[in-house]
PDB file of N, CA and C in Angstrom:
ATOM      1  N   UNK A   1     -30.973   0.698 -28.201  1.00  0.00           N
ATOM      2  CA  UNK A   1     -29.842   1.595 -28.285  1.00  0.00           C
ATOM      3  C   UNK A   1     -28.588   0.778 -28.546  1.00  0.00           C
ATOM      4  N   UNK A   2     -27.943   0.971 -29.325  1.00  0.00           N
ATOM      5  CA  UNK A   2     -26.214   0.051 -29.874  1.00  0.00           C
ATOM      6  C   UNK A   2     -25.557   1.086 -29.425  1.00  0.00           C
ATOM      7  N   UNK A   3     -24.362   0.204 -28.844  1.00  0.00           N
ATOM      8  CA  UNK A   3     -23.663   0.862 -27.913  1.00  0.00           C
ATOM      9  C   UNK A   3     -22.681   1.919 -28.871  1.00  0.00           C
ATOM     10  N   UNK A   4     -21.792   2.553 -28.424  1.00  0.00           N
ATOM     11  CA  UNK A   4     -21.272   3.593 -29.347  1.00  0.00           C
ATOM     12  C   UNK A   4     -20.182   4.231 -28.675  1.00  0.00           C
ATOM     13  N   UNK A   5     -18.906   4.197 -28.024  1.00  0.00           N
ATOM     14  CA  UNK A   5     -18.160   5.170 -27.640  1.00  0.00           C
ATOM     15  C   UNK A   5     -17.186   6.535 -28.206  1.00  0.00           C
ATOM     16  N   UNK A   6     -16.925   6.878 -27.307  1.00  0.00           N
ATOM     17  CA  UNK A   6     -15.678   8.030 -27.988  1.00  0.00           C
ATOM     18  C   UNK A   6     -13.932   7.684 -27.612  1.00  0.00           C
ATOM     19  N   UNK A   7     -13.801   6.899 -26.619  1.00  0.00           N
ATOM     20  CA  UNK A   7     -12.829   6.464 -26.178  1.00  0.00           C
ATOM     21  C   UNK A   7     -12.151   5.059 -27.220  1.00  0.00           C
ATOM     22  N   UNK A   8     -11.006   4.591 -26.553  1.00  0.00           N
ATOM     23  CA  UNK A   8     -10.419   3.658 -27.312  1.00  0.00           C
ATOM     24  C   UNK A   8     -11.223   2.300 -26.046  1.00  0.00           C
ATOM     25  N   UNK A   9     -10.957   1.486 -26.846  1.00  0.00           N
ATOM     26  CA  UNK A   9     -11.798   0.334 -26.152  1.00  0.00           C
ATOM     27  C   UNK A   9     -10.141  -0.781 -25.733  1.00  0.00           C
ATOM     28  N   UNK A  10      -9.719  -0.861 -24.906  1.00  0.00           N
ATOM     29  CA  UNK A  10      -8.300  -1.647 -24.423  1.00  0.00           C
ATOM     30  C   UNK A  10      -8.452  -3.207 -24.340  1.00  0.00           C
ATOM     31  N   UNK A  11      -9.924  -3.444 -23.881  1.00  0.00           N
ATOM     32  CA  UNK A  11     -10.069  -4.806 -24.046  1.00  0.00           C
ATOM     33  C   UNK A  11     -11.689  -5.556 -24.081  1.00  0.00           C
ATOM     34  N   UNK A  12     -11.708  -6.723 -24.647  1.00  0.00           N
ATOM     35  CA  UNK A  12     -12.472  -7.138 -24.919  1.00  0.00           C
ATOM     36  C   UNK A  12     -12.797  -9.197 -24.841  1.00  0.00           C
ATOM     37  N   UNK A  13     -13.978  -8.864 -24.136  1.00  0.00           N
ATOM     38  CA  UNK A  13     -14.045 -10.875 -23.432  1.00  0.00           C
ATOM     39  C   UNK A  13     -15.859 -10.825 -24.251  1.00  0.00           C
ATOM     40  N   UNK A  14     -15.893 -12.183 -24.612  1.00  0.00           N
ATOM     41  CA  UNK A  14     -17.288 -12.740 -25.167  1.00  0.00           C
ATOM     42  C   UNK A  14     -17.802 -13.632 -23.795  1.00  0.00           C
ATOM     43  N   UNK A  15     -18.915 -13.759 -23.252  1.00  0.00           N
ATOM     44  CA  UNK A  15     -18.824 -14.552 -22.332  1.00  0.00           C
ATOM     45  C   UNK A  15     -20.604 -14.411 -21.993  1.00  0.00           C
ATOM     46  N   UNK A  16     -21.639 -15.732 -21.454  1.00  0.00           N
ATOM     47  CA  UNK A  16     -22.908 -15.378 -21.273  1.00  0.00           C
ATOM     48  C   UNK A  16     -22.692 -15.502 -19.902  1.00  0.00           C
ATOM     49  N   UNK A  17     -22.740 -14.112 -19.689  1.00  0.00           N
ATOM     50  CA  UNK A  17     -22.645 -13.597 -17.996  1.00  0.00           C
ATOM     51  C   UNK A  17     -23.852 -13.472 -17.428  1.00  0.00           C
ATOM     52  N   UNK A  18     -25.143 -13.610 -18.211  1.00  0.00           N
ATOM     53  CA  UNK A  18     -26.694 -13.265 -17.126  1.00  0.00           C
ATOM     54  C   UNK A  18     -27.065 -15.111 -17.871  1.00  0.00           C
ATOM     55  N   UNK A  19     -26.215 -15.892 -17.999  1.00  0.00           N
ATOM     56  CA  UNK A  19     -26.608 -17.126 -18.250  1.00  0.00           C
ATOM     57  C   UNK A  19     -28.445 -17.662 -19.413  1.00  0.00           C
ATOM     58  N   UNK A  20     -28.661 -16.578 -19.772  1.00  0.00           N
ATOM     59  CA  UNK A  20     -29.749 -16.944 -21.038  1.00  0.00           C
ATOM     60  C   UNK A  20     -29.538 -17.150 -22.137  1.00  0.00           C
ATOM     61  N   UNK A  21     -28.161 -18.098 -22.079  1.00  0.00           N
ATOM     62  CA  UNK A  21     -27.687 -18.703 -23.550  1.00  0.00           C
ATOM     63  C   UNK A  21     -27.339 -17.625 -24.815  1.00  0.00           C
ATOM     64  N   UNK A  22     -27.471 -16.340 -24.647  1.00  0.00           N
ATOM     65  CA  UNK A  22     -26.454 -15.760 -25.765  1.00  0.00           C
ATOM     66  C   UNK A  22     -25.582 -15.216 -25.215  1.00  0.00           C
ATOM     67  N   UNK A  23     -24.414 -15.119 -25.756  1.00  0.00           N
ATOM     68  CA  UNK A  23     -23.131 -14.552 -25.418  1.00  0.00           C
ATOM     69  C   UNK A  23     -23.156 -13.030 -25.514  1.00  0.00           C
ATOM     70  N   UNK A  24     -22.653 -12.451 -24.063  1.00  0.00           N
ATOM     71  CA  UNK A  24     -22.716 -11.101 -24.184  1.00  0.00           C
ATOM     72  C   UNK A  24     -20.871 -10.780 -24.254  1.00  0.00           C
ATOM     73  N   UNK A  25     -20.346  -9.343 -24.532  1.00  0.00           N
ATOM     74  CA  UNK A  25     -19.419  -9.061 -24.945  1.00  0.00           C
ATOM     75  C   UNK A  25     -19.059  -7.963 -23.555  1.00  0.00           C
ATOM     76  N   UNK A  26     -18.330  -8.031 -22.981  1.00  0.00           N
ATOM     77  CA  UNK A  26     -17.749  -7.101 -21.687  1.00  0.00           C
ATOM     78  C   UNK A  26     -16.243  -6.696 -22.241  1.00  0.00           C
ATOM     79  N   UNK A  27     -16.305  -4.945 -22.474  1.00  0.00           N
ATOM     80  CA  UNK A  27     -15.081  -3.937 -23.180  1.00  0.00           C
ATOM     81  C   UNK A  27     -14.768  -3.457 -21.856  1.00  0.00           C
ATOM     82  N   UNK A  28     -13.453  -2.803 -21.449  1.00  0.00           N
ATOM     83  CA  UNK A  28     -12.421  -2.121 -20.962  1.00  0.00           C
ATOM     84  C   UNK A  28     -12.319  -0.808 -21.544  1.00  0.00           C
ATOM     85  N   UNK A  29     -12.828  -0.020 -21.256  1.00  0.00           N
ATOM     86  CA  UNK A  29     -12.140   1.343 -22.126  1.00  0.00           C
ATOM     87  C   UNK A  29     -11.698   2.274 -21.459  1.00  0.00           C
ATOM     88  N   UNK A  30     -11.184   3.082 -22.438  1.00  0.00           N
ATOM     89  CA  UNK A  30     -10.013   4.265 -21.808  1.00  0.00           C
ATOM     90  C   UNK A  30     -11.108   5.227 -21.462  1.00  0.00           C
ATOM     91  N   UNK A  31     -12.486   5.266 -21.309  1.00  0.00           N
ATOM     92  CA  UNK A  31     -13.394   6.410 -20.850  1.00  0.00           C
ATOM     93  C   UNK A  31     -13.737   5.917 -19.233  1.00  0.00           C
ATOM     94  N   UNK A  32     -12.771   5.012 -18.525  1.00  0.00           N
ATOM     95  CA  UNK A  32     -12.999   4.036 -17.394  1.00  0.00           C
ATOM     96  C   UNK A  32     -14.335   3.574 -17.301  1.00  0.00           C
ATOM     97  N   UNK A  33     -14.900   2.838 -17.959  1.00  0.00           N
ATOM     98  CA  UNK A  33     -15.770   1.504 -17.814  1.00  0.00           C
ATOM     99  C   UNK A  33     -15.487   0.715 -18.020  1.00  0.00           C
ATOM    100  N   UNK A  34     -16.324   0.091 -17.334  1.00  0.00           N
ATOM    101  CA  UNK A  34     -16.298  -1.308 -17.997  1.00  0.00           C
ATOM    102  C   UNK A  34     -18.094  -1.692 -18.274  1.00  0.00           C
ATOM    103  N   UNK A  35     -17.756  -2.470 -19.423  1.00  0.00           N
ATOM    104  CA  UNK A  35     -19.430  -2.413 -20.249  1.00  0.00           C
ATOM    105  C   UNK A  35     -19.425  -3.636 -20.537  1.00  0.00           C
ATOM    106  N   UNK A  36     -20.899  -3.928 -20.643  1.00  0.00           N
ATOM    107  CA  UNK A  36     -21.539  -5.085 -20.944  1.00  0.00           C
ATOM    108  C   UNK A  36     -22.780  -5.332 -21.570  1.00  0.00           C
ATOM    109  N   UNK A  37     -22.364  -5.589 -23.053  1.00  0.00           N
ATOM    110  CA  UNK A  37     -23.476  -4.963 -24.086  1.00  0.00           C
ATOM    111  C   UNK A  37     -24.082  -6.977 -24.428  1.00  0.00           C
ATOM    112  N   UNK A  38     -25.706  -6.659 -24.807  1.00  0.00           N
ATOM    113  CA  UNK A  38     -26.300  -7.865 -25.300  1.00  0.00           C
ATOM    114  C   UNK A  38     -25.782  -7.719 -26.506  1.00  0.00           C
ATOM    115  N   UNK A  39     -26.063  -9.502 -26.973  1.00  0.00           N
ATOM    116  CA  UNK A  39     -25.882  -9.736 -28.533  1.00  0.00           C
ATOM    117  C   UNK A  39     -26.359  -8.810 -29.389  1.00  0.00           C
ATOM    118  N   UNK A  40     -27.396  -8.468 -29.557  1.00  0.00           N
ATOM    119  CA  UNK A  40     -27.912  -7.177 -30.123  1.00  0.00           C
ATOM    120  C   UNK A  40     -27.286  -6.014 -30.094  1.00  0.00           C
ATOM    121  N   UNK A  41     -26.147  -5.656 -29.201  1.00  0.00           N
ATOM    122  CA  UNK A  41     -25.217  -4.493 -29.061  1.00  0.00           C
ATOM    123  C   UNK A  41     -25.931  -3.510 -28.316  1.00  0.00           C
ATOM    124  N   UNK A  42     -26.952  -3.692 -27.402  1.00  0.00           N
ATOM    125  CA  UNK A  42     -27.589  -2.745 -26.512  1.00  0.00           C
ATOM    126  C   UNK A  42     -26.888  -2.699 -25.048  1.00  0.00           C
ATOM    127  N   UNK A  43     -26.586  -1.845 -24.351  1.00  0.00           N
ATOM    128  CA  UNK A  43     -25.781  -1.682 -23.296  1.00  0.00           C
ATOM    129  C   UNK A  43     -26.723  -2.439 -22.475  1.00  0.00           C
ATOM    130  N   UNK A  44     -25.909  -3.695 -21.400  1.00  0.00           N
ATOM    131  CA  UNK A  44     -26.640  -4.474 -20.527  1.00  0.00           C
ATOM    132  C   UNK A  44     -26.535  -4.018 -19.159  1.00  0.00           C
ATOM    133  N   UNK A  45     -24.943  -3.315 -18.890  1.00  0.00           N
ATOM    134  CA  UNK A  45     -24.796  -2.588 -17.995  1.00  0.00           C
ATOM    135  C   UNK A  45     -23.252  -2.283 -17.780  1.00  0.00           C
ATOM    136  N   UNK A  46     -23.092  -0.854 -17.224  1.00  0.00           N
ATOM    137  CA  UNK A  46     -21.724  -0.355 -17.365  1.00  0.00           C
ATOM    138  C   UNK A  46     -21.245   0.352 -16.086  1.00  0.00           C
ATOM    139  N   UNK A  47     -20.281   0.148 -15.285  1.00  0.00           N
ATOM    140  CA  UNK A  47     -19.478   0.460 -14.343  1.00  0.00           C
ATOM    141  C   UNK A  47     -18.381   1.457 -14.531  1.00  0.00           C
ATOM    142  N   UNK A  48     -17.970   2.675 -13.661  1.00  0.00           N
ATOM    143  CA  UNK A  48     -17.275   3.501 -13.758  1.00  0.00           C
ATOM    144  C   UNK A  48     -16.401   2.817 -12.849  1.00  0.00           C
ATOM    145  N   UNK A  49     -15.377   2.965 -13.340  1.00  0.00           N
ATOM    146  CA  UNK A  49     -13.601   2.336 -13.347  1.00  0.00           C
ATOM    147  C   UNK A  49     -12.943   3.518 -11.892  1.00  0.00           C
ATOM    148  N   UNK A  50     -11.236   4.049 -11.786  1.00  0.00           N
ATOM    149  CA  UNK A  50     -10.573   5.202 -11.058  1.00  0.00           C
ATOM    150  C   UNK A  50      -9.951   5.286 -12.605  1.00  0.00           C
ATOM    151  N   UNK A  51      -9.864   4.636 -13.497  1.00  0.00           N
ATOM    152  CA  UNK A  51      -9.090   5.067 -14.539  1.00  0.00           C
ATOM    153  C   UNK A  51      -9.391   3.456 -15.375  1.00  0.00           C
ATOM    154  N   UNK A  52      -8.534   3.953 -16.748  1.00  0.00           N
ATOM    155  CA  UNK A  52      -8.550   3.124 -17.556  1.00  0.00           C
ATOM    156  C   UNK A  52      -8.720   1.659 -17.317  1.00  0.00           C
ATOM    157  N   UNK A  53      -9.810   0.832 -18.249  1.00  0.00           N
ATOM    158  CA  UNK A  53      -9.696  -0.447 -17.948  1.00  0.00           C
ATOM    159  C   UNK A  53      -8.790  -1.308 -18.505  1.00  0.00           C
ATOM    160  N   UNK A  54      -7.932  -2.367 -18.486  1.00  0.00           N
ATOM    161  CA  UNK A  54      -6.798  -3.115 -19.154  1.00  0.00           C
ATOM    162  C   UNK A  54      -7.239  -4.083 -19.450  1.00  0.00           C
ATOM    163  N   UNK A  55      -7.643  -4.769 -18.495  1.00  0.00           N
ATOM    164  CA  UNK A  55      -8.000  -6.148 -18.245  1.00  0.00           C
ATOM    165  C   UNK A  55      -8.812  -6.809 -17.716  1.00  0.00           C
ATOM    166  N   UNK A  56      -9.499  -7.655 -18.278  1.00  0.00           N
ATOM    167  CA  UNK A  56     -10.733  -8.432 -18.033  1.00  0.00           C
ATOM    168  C   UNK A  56     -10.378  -9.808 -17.975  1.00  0.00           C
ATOM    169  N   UNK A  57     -11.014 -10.430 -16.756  1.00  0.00           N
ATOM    170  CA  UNK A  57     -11.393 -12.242 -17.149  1.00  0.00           C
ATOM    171  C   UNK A  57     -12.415 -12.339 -16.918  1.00  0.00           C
ATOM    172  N   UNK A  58     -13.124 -13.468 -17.308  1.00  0.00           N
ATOM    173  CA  UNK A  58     -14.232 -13.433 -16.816  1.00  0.00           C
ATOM    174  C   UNK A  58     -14.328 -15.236 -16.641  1.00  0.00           C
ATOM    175  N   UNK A  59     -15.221 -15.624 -15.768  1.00  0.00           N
ATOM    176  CA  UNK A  59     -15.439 -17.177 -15.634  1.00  0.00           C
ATOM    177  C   UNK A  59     -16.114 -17.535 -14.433  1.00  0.00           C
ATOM    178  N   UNK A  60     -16.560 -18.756 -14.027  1.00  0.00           N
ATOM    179  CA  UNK A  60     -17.902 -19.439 -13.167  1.00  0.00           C
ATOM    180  C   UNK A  60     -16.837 -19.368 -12.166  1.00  0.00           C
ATOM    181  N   UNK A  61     -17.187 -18.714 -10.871  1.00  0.00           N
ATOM    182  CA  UNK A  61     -16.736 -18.803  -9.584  1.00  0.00           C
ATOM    183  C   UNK A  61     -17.498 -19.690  -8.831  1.00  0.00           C
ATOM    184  N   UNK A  62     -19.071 -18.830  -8.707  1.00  0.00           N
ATOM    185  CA  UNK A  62     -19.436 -19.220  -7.427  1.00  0.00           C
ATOM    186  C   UNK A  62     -20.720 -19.835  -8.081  1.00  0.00           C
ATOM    187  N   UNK A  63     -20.776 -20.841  -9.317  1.00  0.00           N
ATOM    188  CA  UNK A  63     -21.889 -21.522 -10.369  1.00  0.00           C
ATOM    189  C   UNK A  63     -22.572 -20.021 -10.770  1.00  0.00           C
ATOM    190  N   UNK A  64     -21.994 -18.876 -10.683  1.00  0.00           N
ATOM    191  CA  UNK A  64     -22.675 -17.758 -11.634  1.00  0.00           C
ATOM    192  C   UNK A  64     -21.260 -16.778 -12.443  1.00  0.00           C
ATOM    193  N   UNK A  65     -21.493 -16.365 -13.340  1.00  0.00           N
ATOM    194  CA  UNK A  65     -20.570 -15.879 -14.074  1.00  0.00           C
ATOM    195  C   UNK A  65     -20.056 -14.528 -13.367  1.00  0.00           C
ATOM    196  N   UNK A  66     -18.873 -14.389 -13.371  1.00  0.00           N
ATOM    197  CA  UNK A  66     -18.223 -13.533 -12.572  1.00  0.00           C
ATOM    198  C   UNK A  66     -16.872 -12.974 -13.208  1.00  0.00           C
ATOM    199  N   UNK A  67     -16.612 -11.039 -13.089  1.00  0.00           N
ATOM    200  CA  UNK A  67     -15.754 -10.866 -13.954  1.00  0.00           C
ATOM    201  C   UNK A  67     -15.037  -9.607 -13.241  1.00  0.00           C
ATOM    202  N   UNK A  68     -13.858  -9.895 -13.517  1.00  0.00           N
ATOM    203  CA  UNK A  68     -13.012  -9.208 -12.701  1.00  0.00           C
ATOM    204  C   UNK A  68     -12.013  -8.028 -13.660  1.00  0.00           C
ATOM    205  N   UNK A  69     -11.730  -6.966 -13.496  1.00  0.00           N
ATOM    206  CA  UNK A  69     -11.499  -6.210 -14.855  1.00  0.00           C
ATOM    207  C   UNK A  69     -10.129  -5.274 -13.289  1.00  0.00           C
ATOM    208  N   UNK A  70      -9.320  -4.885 -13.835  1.00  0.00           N
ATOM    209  CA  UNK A  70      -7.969  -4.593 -13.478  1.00  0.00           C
ATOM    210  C   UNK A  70      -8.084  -2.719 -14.431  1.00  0.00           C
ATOM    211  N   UNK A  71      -7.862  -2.155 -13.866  1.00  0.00           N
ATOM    212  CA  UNK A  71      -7.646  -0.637 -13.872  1.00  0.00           C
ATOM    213  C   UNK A  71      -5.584  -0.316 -14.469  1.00  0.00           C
ATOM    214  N   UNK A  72      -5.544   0.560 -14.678  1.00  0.00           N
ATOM    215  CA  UNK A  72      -3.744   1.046 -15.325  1.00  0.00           C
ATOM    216  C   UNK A  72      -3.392   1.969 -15.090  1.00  0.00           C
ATOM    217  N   UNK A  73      -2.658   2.545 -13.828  1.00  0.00           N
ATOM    218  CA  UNK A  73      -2.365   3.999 -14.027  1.00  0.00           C
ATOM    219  C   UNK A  73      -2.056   4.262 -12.377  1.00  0.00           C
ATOM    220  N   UNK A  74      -1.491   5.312 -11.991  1.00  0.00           N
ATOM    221  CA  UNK A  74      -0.831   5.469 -10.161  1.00  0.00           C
ATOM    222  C   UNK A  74      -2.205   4.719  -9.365  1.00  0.00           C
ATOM    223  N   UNK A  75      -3.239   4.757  -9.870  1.00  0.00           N
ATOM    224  CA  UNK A  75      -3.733   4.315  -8.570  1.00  0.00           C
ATOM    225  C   UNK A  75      -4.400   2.372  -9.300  1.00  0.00           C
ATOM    226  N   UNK A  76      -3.352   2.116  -9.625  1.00  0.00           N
ATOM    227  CA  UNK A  76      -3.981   0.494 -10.138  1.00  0.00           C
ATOM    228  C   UNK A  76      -4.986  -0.102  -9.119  1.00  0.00           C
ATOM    229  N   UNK A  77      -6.202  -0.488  -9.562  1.00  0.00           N
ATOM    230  CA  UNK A  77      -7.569  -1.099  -9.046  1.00  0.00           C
ATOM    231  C   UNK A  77      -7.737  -2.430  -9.682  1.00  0.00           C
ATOM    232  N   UNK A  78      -8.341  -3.514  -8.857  1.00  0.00           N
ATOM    233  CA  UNK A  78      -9.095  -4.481  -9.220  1.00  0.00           C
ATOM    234  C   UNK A  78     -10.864  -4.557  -8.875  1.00  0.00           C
ATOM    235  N   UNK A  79     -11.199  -4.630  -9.661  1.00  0.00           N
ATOM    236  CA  UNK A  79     -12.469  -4.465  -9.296  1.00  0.00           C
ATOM    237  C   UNK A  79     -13.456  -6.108  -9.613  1.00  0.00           C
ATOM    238  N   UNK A  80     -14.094  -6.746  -8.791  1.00  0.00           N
ATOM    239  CA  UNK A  80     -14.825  -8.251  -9.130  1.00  0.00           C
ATOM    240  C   UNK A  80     -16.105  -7.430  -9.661  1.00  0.00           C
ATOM    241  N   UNK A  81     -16.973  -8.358 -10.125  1.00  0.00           N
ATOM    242  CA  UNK A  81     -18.513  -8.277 -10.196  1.00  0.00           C
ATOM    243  C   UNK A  81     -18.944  -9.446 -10.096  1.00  0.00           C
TER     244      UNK A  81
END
């Protein structure tokens, strides 16, 4: 399945977050997820947001890839994974 939305997509990080050497792609979108599609563009896995996603980092915390995505709107959220 390639991923496909209806929303606007706000942001976007390349990063191999399940560490098996290809780079997966983690979007922000205005449908509040946050997604995480394989190289192939198949959804790897996706989280419901309180609202829009803005912002993403992503990087090695704890020697495993870890990504933290920031919400926009009265009730601003940070959310880790």
């Amino acid at each position: 399945m390639e991923f496909c939305y209806r929303r606007g997509v706000n942001v976007v990080k390349a990063f191999d977050i399940d560490l098996d050497g290809h780079i997966e792609v983690v979007a922000g979108s205005d449908d509040q997820y946050v997604y995480a599609l394989e190289s192939n563009g198949s959804c790897f896995w996706k989280f419901f947001t309180i609202d829009n996603v803005m912002h993403i980092k992503i990087g090695n915390i704890t020697y495993s890839p870890s990504i933290v995505a920031i919400t926009f709107g009265p009730n601003s959220v940070v959310y880790a994974f």
